[in-house]
C-alpha atoms as a PDB file:
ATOM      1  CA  UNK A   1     -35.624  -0.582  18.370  1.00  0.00           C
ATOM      2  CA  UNK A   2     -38.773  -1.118  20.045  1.00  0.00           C
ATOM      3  CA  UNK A   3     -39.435  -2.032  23.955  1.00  0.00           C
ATOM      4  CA  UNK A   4     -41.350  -4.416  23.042  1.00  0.00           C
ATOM      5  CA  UNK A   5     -38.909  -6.695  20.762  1.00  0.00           C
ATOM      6  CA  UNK A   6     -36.896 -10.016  21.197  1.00  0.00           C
ATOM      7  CA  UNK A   7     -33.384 -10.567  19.654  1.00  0.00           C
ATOM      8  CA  UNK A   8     -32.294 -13.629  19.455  1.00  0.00           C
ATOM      9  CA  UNK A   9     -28.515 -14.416  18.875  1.00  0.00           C
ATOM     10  CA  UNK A  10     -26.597 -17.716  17.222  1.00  0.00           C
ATOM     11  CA  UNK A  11     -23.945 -18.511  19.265  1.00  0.00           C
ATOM     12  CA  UNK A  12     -21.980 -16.765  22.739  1.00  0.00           C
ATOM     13  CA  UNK A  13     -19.374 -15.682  20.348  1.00  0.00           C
ATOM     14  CA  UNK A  14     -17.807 -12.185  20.416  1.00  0.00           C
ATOM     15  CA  UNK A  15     -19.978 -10.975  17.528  1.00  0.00           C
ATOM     16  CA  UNK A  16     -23.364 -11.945  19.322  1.00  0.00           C
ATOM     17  CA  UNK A  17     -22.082 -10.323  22.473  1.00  0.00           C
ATOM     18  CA  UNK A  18     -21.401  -7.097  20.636  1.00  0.00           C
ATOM     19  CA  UNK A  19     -24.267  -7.588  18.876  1.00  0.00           C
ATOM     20  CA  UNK A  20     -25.995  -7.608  22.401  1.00  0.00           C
ATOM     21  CA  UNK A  21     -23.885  -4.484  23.641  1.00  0.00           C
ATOM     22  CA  UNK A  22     -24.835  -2.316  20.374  1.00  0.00           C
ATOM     23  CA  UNK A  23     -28.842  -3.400  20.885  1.00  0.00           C
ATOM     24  CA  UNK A  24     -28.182  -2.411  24.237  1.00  0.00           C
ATOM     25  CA  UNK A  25     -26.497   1.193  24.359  1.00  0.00           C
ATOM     26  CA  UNK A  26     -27.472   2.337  20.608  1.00  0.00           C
ATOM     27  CA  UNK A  27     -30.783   0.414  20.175  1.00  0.00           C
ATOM     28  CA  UNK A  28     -32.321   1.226  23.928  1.00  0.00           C
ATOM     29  CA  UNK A  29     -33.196  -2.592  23.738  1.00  0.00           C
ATOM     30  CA  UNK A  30     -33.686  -4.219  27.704  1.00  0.00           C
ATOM     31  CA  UNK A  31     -30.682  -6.480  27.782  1.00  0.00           C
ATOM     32  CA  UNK A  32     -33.811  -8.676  29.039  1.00  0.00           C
ATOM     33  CA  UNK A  33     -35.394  -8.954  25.671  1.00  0.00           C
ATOM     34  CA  UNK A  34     -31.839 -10.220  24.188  1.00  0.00           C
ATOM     35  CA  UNK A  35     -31.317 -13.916  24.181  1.00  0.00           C
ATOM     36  CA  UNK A  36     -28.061 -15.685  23.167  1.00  0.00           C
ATOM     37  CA  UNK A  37     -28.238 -18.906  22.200  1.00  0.00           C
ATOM     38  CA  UNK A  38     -25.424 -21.223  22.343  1.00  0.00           C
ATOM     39  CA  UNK A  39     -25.280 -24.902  22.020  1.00  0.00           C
ATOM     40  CA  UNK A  40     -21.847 -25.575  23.627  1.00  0.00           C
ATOM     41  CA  UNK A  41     -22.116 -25.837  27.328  1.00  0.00           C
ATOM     42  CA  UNK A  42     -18.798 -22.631  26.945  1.00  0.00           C
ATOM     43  CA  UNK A  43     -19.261 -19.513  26.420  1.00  0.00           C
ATOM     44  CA  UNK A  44     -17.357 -17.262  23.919  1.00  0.00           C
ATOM     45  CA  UNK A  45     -17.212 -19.366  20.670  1.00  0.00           C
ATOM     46  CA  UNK A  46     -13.543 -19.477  19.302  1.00  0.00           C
ATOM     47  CA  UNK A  47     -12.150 -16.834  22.271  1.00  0.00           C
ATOM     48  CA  UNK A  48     -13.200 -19.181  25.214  1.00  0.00           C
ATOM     49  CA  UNK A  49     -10.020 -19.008  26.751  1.00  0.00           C
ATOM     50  CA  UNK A  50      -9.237 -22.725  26.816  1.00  0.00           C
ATOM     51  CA  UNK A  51      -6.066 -22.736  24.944  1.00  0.00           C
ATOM     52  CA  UNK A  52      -7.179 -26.316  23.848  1.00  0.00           C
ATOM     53  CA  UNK A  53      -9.531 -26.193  20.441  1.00  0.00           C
ATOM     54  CA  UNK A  54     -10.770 -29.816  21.403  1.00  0.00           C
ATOM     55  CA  UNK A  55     -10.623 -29.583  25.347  1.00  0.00           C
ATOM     56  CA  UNK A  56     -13.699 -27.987  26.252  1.00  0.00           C
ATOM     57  CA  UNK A  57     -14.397 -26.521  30.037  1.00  0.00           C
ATOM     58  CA  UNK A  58     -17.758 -27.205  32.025  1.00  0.00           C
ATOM     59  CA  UNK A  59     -18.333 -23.145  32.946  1.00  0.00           C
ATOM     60  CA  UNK A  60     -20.015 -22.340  36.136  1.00  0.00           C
ATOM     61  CA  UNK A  61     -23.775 -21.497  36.707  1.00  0.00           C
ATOM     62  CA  UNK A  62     -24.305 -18.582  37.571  1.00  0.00           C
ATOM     63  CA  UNK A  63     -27.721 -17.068  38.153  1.00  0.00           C
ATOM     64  CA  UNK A  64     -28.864 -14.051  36.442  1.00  0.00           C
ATOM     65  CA  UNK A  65     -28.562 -11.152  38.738  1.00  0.00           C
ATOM     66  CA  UNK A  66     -32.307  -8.512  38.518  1.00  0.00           C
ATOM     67  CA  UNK A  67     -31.253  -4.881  38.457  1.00  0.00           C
ATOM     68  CA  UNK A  68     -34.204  -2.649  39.006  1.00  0.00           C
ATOM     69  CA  UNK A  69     -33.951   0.499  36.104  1.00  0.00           C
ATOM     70  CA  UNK A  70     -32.680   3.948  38.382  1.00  0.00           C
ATOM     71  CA  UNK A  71     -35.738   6.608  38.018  1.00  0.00           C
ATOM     72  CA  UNK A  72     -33.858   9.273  37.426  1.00  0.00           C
ATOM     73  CA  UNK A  73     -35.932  13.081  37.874  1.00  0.00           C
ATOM     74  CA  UNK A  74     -34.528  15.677  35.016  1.00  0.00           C
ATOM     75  CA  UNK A  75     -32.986  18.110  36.943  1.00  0.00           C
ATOM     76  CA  UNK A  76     -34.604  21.897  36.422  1.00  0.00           C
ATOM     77  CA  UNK A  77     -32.148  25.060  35.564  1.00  0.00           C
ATOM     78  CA  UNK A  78     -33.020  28.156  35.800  1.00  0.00           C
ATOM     79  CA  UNK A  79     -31.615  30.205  32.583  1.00  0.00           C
ATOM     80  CA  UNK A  80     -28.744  33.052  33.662  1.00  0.00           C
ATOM     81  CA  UNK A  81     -30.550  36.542  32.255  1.00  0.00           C
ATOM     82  CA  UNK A  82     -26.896  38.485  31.286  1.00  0.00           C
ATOM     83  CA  UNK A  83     -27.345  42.308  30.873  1.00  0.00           C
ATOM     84  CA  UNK A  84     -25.483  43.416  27.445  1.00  0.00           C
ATOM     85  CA  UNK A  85     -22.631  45.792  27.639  1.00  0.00           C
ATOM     86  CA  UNK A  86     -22.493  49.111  25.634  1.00  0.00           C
ATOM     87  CA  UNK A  87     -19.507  49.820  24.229  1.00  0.00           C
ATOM     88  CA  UNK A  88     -19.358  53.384  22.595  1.00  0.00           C
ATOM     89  CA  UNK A  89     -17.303  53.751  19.459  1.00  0.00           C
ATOM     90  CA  UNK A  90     -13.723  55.269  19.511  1.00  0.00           C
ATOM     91  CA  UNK A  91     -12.920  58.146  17.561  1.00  0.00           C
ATOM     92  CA  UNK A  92     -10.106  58.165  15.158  1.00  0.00           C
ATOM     93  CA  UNK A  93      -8.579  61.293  14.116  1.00  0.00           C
ATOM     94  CA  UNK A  94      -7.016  60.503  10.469  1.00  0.00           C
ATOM     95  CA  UNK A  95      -3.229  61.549  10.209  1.00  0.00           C
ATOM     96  CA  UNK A  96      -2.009  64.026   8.641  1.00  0.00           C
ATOM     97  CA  UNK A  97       0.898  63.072   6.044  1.00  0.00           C
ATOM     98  CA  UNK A  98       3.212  65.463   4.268  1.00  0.00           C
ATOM     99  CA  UNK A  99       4.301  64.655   0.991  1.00  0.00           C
ATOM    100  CA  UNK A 100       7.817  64.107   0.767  1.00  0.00           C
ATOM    101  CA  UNK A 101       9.997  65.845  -2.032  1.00  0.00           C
ATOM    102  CA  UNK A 102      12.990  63.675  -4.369  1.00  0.00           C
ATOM    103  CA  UNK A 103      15.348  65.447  -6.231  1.00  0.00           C
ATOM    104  CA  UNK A 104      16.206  63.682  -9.043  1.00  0.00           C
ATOM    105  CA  UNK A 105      19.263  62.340  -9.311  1.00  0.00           C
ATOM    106  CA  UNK A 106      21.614  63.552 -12.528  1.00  0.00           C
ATOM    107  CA  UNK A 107      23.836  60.795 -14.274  1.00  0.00           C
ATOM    108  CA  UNK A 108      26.585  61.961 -16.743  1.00  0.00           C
ATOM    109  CA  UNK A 109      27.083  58.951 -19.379  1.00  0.00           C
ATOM    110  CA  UNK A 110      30.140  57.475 -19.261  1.00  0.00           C
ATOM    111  CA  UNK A 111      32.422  57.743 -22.087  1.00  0.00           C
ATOM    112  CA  UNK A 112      34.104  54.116 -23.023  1.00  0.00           C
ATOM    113  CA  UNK A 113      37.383  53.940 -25.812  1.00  0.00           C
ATOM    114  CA  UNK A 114      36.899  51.199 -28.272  1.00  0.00           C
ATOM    115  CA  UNK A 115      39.662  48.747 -27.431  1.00  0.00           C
ATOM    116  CA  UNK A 116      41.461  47.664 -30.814  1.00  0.00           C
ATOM    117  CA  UNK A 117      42.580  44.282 -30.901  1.00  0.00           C
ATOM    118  CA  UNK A 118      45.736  43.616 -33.703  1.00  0.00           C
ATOM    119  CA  UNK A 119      44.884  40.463 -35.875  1.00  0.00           C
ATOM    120  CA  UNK A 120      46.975  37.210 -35.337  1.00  0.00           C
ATOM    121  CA  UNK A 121      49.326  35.741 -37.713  1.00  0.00           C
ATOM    122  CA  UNK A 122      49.370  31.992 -38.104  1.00  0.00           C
ATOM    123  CA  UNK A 123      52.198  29.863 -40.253  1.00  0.00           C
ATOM    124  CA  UNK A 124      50.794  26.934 -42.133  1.00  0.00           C
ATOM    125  CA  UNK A 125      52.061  23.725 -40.357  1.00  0.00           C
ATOM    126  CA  UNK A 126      53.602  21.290 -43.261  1.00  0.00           C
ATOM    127  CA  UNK A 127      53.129  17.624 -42.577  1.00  0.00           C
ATOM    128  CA  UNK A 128      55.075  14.893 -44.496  1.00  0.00           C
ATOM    129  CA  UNK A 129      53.038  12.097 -45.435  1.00  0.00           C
ATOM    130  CA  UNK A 130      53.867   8.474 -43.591  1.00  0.00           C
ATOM    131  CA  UNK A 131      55.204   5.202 -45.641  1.00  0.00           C
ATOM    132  CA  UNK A 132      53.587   2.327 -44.718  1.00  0.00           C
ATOM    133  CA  UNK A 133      55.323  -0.885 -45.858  1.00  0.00           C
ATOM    134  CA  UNK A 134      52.716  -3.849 -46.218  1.00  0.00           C
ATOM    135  CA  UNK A 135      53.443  -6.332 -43.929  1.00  0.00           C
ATOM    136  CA  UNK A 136      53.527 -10.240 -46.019  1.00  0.00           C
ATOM    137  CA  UNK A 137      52.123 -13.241 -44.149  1.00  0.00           C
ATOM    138  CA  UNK A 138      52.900 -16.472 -44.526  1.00  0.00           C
ATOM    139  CA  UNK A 139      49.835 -18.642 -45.040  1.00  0.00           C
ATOM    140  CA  UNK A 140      49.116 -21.273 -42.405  1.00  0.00           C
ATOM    141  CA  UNK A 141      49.758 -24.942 -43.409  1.00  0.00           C
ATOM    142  CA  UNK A 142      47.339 -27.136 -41.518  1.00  0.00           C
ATOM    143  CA  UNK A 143      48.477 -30.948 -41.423  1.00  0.00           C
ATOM    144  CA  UNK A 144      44.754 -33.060 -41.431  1.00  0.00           C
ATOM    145  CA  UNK A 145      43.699 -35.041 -38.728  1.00  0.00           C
ATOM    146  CA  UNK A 146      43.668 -38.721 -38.854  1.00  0.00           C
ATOM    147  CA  UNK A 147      40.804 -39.831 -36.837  1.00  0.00           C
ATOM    148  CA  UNK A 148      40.762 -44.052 -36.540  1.00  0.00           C
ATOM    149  CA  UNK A 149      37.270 -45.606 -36.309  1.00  0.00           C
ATOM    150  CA  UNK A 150      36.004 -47.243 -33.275  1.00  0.00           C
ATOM    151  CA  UNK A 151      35.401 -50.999 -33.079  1.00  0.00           C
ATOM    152  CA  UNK A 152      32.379 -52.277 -31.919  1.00  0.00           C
ATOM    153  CA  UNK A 153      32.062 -55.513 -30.753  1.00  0.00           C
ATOM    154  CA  UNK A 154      29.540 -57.392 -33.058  1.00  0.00           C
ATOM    155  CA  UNK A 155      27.129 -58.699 -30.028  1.00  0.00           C
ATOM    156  CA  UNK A 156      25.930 -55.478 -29.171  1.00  0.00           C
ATOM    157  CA  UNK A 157      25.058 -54.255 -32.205  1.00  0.00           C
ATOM    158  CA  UNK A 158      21.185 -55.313 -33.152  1.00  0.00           C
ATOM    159  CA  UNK A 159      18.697 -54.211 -35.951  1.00  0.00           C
ATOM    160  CA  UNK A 160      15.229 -54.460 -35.669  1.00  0.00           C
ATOM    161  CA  UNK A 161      13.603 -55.093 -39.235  1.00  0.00           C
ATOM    162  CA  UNK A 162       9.549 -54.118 -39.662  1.00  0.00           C
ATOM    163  CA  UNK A 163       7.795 -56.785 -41.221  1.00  0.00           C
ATOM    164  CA  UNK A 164       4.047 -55.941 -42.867  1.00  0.00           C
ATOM    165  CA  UNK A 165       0.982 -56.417 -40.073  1.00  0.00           C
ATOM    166  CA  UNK A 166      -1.094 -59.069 -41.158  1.00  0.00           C
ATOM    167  CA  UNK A 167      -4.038 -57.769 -42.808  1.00  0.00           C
ATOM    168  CA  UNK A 168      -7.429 -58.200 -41.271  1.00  0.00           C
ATOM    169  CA  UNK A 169     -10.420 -59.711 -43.034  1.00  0.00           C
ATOM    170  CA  UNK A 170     -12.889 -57.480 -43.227  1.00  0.00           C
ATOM    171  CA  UNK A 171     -15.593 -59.189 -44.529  1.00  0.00           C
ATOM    172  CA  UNK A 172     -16.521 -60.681 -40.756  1.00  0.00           C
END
């Protein structure tokens, strides 16, 4: 931001007042050049600390407080000159390997017997047929029900008869 600019903030909520602390510390802004502008006589919006939404607290004046800007001077180093160090190169002598000689290893085959396996005799199993005798039943006689109708007293019964609607004239 530039020196030179104004912000200008609705309401002492807590998004103005970080608004005001980023303008501040990431913008370079003068907190002087930031104005909040609240029209509750409270500060901080819905986090005002009353504990009462509709109770509102008369906060106390307080007068701005000036704080002169700290000249700092940049502070001078002289650079630290370091020498390099030579190192010289080791030698390695390669290593001598003899090659080592096998013998190879001699196998005789081994010699397996076939294994003879005698055949297996198996009688045929005879199975008699079952008798099944049918089984006779007896069919069901079913006496009917006699039911007696219910009698209805002769008041509550009542019949409602439509009659033709009148027809209109439709000549008027």
């Amino acid at each position: 931001m530039v020196k030179e600019s104004n912000a200008y903030l609705l309401g002492g909520g807590i998004g103005s007042l970080a608004a005001a602390a980023f303008m501040i510390r990431d913008g370079r802004l003068p907190s002087g050049n930031i104005f909040i502008l609240e029209a509750k006589p409270l500060l901080g919006g819905s986090m005002d600390g009353t504990r009462n939404p509709g109770e509102t607290v008369e906060p106390e004046t307080v007068e701005p407080e000036t704080v002169e800007p700290e000249t700092v001077e940049p502070e001078t180093v002289e650079p630290e000159i370091v020498e390099p160090e030579i190192v010289e190169p080791e030698t390695v002598e390669p290593e001598t390997v003899e090659p080592e000689t096998v013998e190879p290893e001699t196998v005789e085959p081994e010699t397996v017997e076939p294994e003879t396996v005698e055949p297996e005799t198996v009688e045929p199993e005879t199975v008699e047929p079952e008798t099944v005798e049918p089984e006779t039943v007896e069919p069901e006689t079913v006496e009917p029900e006699t039911v007696e109708p219910e009698t209805v007293p002769s008041e509550s019964i009542s019949v409602i008869i439509p009659t033709p609607a009148k027809k209109r004239n439709e000549g008027n």
